[in-house]
Protein backbone atom coordinates (compact mmCIF):
# COMPACT_ATOMS: atom_id res chain seq x y z
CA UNK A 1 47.94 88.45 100.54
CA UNK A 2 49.12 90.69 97.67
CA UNK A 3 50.55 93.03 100.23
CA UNK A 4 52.65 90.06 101.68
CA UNK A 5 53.74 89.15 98.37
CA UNK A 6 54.63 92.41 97.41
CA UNK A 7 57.25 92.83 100.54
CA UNK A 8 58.44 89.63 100.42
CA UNK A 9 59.56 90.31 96.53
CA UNK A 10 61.18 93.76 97.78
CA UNK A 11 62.78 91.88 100.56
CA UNK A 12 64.18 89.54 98.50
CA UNK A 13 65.67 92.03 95.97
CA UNK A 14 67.40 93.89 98.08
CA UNK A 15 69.13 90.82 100.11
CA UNK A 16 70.07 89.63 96.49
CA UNK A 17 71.20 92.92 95.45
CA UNK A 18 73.67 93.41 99.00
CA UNK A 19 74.61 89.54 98.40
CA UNK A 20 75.74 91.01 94.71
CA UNK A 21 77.37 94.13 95.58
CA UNK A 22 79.25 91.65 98.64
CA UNK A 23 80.72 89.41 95.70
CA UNK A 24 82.05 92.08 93.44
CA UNK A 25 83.14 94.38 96.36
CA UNK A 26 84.92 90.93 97.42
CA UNK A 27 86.24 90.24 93.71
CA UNK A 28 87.60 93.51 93.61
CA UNK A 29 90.07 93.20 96.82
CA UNK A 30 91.03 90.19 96.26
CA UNK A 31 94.45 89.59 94.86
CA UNK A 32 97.96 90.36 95.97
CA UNK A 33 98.73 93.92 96.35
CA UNK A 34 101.89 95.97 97.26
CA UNK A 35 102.41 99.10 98.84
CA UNK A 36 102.64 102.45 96.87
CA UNK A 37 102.89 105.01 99.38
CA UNK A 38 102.42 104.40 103.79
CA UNK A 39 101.88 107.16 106.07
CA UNK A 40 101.41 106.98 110.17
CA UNK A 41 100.57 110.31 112.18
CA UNK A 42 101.33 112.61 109.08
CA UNK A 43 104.38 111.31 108.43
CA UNK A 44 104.81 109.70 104.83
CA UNK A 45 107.28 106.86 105.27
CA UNK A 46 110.27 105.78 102.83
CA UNK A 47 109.82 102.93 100.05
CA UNK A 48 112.99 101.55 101.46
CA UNK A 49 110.31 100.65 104.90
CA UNK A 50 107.38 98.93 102.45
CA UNK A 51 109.46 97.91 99.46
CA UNK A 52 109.19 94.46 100.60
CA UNK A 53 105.60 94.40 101.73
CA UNK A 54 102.80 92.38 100.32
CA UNK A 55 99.12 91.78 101.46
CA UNK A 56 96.97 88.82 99.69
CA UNK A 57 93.25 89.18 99.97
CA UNK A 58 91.32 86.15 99.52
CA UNK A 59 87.56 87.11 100.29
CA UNK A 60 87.56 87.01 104.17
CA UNK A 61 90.99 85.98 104.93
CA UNK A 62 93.99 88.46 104.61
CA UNK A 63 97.98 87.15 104.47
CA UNK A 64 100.55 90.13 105.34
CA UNK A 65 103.95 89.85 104.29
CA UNK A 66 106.35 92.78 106.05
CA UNK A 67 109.44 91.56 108.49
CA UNK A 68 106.85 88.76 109.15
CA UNK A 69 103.79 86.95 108.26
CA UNK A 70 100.59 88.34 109.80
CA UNK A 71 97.76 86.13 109.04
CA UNK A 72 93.86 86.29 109.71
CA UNK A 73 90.33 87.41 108.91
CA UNK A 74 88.68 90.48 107.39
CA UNK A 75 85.31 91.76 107.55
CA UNK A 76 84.54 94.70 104.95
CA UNK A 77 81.27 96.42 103.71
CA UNK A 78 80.33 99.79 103.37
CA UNK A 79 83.76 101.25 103.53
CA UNK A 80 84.61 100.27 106.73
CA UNK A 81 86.89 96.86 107.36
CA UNK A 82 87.35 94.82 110.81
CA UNK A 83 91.01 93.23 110.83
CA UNK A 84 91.19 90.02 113.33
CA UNK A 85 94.65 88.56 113.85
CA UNK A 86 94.96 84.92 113.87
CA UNK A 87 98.71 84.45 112.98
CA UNK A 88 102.06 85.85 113.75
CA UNK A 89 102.73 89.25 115.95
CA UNK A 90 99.36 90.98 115.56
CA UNK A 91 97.59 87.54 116.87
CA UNK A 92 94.45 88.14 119.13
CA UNK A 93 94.50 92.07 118.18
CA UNK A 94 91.43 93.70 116.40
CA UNK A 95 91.57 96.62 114.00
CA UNK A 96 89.36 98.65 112.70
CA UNK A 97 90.23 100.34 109.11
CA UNK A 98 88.06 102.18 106.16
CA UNK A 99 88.78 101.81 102.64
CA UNK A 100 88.31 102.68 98.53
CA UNK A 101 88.97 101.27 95.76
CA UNK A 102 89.43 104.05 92.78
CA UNK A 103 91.55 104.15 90.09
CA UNK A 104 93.03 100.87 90.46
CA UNK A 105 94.42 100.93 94.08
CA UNK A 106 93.19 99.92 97.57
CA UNK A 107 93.50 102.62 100.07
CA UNK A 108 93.17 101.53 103.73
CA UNK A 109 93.18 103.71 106.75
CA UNK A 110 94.18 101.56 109.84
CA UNK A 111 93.21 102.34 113.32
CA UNK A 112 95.46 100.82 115.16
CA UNK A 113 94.42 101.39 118.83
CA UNK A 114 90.93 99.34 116.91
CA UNK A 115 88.93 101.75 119.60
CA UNK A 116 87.02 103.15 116.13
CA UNK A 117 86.89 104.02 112.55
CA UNK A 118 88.74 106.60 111.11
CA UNK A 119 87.14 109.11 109.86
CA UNK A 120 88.76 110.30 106.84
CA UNK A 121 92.06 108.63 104.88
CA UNK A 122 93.95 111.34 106.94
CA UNK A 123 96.63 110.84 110.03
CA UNK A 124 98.03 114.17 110.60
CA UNK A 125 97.76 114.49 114.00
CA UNK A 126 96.48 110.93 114.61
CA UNK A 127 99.21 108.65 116.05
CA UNK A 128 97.42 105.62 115.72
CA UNK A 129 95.79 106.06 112.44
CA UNK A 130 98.66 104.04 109.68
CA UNK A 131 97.34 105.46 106.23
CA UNK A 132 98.46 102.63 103.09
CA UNK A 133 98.20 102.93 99.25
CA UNK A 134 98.26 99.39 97.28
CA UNK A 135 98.16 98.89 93.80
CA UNK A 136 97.05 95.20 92.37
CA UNK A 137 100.57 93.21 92.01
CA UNK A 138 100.61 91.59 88.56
């Protein structure tokens, strides 16, 4: 019996511990956030091509403002981020995506083909990997 206790107390503390880390990971992305710097296949692209961009984060649920509105769900832990469109041109498509947070800004590697994880917040060489750089919009 003491045995059973004993796990069930460690099982508990560790699902309240993930449920914690969860919350903050999720208060930390969520906000509005704009574009700093976007690269795709090596290529850094011009702030005159994401000057107008804008992604809101609101826990699971992601709004993308570009030459359209891209709405939809998100699924992050560990790094690593599952994009579902379920609004505007991207609808039906999954993406797959890793991420940090440091220093104040949200870097997300996109996968675009979805067919896997980056591996690195690198796309030289990659075609389908879109690399972007946010910083928290005030």
């Amino acid at each position: 019996m003491r045995q059973l206790t004993i796990i069930l107390f460690v099982c508990l503390s560790i699902g309240c511990s993930t449920a914690k880390n969860s919350k903050k990971n999720a208060s930390l992305l969520n906000g509005s956030w704009i574009p700093m710097k976007q690269e795709i296949a090596g290529k850094e692209l011009p702030p005159v091509v994401f000057d107008k961009q804008k992604l809101i984060i609101s826990d699971k649920m992601y709004t993308f403002t570009a030459e359209s509105v891209d709405k939809g769900e998100l699924q992050y832990a560990g790094g690593k981020m599952d994009i579902y469109g379920k609004e505007g041109v991207n609808t039906g498509k999954h993406f797959t995506a890793i991420y940090k947070y440091e220093n104040d800004q949200l870097t997300i590697c996109y996968n675009l083909a979805g067919d896997g994880y980056p591996e690195a917040f690198e796309t030289k060489s990659k075609p389908t990997l879109f690399l972007s750089v946010f910083k928290k919009s005030l």
